[in-house]
C-alpha atoms as a PDB file:
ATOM      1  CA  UNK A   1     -38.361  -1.188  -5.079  1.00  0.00           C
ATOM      2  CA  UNK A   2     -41.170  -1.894  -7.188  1.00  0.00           C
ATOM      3  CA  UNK A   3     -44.160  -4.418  -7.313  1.00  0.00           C
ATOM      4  CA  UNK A   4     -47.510  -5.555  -9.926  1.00  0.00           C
ATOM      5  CA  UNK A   5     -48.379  -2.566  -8.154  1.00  0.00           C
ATOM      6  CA  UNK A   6     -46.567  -0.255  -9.448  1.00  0.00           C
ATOM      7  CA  UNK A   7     -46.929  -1.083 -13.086  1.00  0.00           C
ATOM      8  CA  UNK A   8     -50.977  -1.776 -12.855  1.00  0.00           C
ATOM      9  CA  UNK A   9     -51.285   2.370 -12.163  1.00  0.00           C
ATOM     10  CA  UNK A  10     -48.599   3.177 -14.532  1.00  0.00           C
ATOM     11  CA  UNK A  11     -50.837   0.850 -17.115  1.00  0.00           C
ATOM     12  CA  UNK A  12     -54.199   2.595 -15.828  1.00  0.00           C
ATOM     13  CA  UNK A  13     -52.956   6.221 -15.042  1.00  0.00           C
ATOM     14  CA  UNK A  14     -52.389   6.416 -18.975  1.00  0.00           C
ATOM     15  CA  UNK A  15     -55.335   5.219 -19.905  1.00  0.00           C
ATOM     16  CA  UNK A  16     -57.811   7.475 -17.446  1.00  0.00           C
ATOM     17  CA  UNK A  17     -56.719  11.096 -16.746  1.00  0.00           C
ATOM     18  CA  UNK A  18     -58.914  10.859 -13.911  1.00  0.00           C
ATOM     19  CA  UNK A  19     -57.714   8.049 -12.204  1.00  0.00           C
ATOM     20  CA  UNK A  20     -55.675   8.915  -7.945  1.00  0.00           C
ATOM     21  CA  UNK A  21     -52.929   6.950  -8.651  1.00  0.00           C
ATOM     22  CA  UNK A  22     -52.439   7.084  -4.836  1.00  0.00           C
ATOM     23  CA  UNK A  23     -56.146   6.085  -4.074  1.00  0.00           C
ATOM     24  CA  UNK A  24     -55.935   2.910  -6.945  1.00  0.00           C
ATOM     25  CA  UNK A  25     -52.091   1.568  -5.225  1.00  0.00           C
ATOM     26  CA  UNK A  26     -53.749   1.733  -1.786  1.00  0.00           C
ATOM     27  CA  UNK A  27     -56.602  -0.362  -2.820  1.00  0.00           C
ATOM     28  CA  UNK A  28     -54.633  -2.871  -5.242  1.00  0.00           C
ATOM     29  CA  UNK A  29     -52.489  -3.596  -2.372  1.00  0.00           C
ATOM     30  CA  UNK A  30     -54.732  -4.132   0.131  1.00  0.00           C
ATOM     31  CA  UNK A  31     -57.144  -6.330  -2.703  1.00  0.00           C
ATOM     32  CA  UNK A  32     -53.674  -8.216  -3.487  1.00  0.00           C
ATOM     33  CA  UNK A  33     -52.763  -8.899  -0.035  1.00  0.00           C
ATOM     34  CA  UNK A  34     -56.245 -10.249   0.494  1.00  0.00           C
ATOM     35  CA  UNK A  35     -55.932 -12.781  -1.879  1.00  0.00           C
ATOM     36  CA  UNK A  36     -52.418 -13.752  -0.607  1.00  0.00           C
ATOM     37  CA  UNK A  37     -54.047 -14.286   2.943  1.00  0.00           C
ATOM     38  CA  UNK A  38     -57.270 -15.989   1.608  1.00  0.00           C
ATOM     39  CA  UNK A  39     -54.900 -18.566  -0.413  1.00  0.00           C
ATOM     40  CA  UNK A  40     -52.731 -19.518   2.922  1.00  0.00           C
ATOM     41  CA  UNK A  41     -55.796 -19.593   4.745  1.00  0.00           C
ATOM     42  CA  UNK A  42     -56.900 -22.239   1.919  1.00  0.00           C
ATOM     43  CA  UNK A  43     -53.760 -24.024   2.293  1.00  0.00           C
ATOM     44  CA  UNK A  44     -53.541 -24.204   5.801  1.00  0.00           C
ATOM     45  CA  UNK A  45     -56.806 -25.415   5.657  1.00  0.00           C
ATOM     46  CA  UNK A  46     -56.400 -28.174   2.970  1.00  0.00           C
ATOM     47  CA  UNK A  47     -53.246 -29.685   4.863  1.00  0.00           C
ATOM     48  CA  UNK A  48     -55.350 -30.385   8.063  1.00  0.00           C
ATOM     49  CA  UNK A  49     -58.214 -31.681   5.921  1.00  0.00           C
ATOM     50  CA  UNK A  50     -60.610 -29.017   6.242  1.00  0.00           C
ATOM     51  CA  UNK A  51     -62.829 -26.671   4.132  1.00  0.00           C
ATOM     52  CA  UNK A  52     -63.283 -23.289   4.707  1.00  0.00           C
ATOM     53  CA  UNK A  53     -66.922 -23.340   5.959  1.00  0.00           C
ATOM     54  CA  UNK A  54     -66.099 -26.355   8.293  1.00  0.00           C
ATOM     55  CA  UNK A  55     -62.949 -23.911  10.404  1.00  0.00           C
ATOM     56  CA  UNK A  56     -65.677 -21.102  10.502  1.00  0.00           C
ATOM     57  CA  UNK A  57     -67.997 -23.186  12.261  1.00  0.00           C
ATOM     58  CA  UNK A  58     -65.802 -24.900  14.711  1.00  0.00           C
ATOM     59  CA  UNK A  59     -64.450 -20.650  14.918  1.00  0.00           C
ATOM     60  CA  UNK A  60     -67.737 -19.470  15.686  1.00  0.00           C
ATOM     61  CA  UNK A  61     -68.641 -21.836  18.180  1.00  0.00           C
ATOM     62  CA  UNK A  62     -65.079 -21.487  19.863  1.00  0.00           C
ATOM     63  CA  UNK A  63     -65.258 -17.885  19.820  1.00  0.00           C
ATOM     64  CA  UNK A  64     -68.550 -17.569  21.811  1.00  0.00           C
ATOM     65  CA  UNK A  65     -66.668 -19.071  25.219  1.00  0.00           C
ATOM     66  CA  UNK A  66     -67.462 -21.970  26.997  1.00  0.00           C
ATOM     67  CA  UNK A  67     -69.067 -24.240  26.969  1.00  0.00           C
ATOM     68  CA  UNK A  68     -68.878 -23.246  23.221  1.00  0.00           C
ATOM     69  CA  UNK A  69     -72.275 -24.223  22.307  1.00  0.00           C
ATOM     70  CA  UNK A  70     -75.362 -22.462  20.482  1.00  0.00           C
ATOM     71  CA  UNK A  71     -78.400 -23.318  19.483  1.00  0.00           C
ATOM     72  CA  UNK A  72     -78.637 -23.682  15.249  1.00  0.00           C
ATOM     73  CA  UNK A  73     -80.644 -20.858  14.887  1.00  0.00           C
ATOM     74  CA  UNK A  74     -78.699 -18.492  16.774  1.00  0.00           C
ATOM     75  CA  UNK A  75     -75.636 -20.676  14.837  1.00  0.00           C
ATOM     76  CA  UNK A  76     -76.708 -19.773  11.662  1.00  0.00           C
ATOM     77  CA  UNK A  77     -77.899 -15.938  12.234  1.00  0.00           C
ATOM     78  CA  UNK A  78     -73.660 -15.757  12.984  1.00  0.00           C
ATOM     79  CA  UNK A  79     -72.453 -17.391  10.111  1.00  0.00           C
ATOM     80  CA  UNK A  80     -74.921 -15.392   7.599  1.00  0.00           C
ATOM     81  CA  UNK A  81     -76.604 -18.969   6.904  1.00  0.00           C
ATOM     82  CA  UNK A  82     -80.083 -20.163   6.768  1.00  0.00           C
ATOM     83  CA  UNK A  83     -81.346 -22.923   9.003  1.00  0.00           C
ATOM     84  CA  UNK A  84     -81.317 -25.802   6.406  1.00  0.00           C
ATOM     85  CA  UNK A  85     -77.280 -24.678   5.046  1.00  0.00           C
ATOM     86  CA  UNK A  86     -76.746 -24.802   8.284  1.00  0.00           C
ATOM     87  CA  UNK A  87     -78.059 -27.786   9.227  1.00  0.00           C
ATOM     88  CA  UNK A  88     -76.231 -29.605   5.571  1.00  0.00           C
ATOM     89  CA  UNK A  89     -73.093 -28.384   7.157  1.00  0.00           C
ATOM     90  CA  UNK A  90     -73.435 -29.309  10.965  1.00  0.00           C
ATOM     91  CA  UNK A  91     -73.664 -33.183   9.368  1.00  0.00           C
ATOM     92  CA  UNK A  92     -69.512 -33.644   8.442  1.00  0.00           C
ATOM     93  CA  UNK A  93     -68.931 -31.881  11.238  1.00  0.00           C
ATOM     94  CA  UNK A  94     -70.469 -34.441  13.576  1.00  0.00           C
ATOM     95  CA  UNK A  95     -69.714 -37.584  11.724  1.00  0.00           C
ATOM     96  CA  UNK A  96     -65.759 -36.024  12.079  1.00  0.00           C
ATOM     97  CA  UNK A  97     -66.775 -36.001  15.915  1.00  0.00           C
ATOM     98  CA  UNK A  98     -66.118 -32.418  15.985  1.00  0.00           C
ATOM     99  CA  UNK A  99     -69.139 -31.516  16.780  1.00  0.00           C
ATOM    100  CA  UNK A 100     -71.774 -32.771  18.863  1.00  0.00           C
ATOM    101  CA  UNK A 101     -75.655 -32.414  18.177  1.00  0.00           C
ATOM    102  CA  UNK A 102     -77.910 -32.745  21.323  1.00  0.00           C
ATOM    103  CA  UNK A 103     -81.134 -32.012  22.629  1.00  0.00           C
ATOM    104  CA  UNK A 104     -80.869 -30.604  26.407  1.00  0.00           C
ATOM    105  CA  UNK A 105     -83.315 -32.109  28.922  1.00  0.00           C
ATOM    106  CA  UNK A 106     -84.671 -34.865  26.233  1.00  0.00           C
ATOM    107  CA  UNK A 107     -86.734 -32.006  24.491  1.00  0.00           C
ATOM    108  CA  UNK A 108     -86.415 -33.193  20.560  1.00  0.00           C
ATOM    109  CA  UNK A 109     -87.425 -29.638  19.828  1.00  0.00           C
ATOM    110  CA  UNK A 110     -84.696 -27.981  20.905  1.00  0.00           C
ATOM    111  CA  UNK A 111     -80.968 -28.722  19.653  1.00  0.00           C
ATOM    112  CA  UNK A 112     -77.803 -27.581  21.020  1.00  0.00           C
ATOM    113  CA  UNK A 113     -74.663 -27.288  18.559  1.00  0.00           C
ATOM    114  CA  UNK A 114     -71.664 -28.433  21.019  1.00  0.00           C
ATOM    115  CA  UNK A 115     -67.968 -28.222  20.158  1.00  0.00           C
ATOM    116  CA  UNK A 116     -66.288 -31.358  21.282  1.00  0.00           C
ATOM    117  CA  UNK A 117     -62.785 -31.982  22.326  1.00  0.00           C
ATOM    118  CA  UNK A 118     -61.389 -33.117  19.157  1.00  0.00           C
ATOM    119  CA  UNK A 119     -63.281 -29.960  17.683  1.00  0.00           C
ATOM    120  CA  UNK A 120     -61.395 -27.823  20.178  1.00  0.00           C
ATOM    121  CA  UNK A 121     -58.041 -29.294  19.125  1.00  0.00           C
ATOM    122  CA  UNK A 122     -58.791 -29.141  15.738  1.00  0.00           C
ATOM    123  CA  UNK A 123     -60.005 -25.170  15.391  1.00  0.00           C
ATOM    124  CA  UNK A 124     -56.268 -24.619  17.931  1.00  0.00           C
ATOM    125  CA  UNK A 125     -54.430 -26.498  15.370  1.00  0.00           C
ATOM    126  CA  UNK A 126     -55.555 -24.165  12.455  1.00  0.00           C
ATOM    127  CA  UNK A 127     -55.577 -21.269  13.814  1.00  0.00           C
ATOM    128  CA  UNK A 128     -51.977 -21.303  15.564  1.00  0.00           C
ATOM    129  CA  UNK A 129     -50.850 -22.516  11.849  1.00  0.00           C
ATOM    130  CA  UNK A 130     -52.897 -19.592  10.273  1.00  0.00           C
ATOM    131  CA  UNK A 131     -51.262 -17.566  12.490  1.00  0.00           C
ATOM    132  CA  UNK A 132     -48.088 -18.197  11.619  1.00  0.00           C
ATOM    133  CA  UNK A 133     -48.777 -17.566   7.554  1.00  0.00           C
ATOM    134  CA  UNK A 134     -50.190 -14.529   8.332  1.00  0.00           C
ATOM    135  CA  UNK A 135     -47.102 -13.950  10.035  1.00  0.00           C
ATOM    136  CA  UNK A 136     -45.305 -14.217   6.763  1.00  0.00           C
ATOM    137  CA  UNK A 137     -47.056 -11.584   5.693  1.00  0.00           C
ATOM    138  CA  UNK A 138     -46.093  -8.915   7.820  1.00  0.00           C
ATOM    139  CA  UNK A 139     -42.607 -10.072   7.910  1.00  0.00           C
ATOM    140  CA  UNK A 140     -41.335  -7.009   6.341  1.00  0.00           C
ATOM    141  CA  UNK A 141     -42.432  -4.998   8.841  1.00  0.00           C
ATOM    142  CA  UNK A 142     -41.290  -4.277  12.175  1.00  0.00           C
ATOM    143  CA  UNK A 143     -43.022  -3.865  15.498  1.00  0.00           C
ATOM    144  CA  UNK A 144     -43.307  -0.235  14.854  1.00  0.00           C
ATOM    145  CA  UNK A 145     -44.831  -0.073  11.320  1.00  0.00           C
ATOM    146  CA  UNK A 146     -46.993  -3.167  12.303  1.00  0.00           C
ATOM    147  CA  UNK A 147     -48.737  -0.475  14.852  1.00  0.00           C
ATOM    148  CA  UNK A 148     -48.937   1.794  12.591  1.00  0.00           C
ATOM    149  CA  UNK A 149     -50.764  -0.241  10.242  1.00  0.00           C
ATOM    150  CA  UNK A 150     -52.817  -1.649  12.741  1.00  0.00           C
ATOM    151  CA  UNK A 151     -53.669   2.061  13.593  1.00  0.00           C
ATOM    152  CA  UNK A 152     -54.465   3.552  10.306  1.00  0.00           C
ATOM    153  CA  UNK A 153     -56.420   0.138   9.487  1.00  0.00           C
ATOM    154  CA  UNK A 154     -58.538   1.307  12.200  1.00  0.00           C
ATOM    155  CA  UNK A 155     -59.196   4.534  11.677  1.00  0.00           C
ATOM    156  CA  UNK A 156     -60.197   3.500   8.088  1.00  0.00           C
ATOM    157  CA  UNK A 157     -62.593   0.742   9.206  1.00  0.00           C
ATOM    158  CA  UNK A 158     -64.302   2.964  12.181  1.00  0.00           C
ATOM    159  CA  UNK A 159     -64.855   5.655   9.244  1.00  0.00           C
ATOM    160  CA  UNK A 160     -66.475   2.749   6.947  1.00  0.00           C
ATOM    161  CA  UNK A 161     -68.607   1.103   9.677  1.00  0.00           C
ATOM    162  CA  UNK A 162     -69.935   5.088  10.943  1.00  0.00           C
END
C-alpha cells in the first residue's frame, strides 16, 4: 500500500543524494496527519459555532479544575497571550454567556475569569465530538499498535523537551 507519502521521497530522494528517505516519510506523515487533525478540529469547531481561540479558552479554564476560574493575567500567561488579546477575546465569550467576568469581594481591581454552565456544556460538547474525529484517525490501528505509538511518541517528545 502506498500513500502522497510515498511518492513525495521518491520525488525528493532523486533530487538530493543526501536526503534519509526514512527520516523525510516519518516527518511527512506526522506533518500530514497534523493537518488532517487541525482541519477536523476546525470543523468540529465551525459546526458548534466556535473559533479556535474561543474552545482554547473555555479548555484552559476547564482544565485548571474547579471552580474553573483564573485571574486574566494568570489566563493569558497560559494561552501565550498578552493582557489586552486577552482581554479582546474574553468579550464574545461573555456576551455568549460562556464566560463570566467578576470582581471578587467588590474590588474593581481585581477580575476573576469564571467558566459558566453553558461554558461547561459547551467545551464537553466539543471535545467529546473532537474526540471522536480523532478517533477516525487512528482507526486503522488496533489497541496494540495504538500503544505502541503512544509509546514511541513519547520517547520522541521526552528526548525533544530534555
Amino acid at each position: 500500500m502506498r500513500d502522497s507519502v510515498d511518492r513525495h521521497v521518491e520525488l525528493w530522494q532523486r533530487e538530493h543524494d543526501w536526503l534519509d528517505p526514512l527520516t523525510e516519510a516519518i516527518f511527512a506523515r506526522l506533518h500530514t496527519l497534523t493537518r488532517y487533525a487541525a482541519q477536523y478540529r476546525r470543523e468540529t469547531l465551525a459546526e458548534g459555532g466556535l473559533k479556535l481561540w474561543q474552545f482554547k479558552i473555555l479548555l484552559t479554564l476547564r482544565r485548571l479544575g474547579p471552580p474553573y476560574t483564573a485571574g486574566p493575567s494568570r489566563l493569558a500567561d497560559l494561552l501565550g497571550l498578552t493582557r489586552g488579546a486577552l482581554s479582546n477575546r474574553l468579550v464574545s465569550l461573555d456576551e455568549a454567556g460562556l464566560i463570566t467576568r467578576t470582581h471578587p469581594g467588590g474590588d474593581r481591581r481585581r477580575v476573576e475569569v469564571r467558566l459558566t454552565d453553558a461554558g461547561y456544556a459547551t467545551f464537553e460538547r466539543h471535545a467529546s465530538t473532537e474526540g471522536r474525529s480523532e478517533n477516525r484517525l487512528l482507526e486503522p490501528l488496533t489497541v496494540e499498535e495504538r500503544q505502541t505509538l503512544a509509546d514511541l511518541l513519547r520517547k520522541l517528545l521526552i528526548h525533544a523537551e530534555s
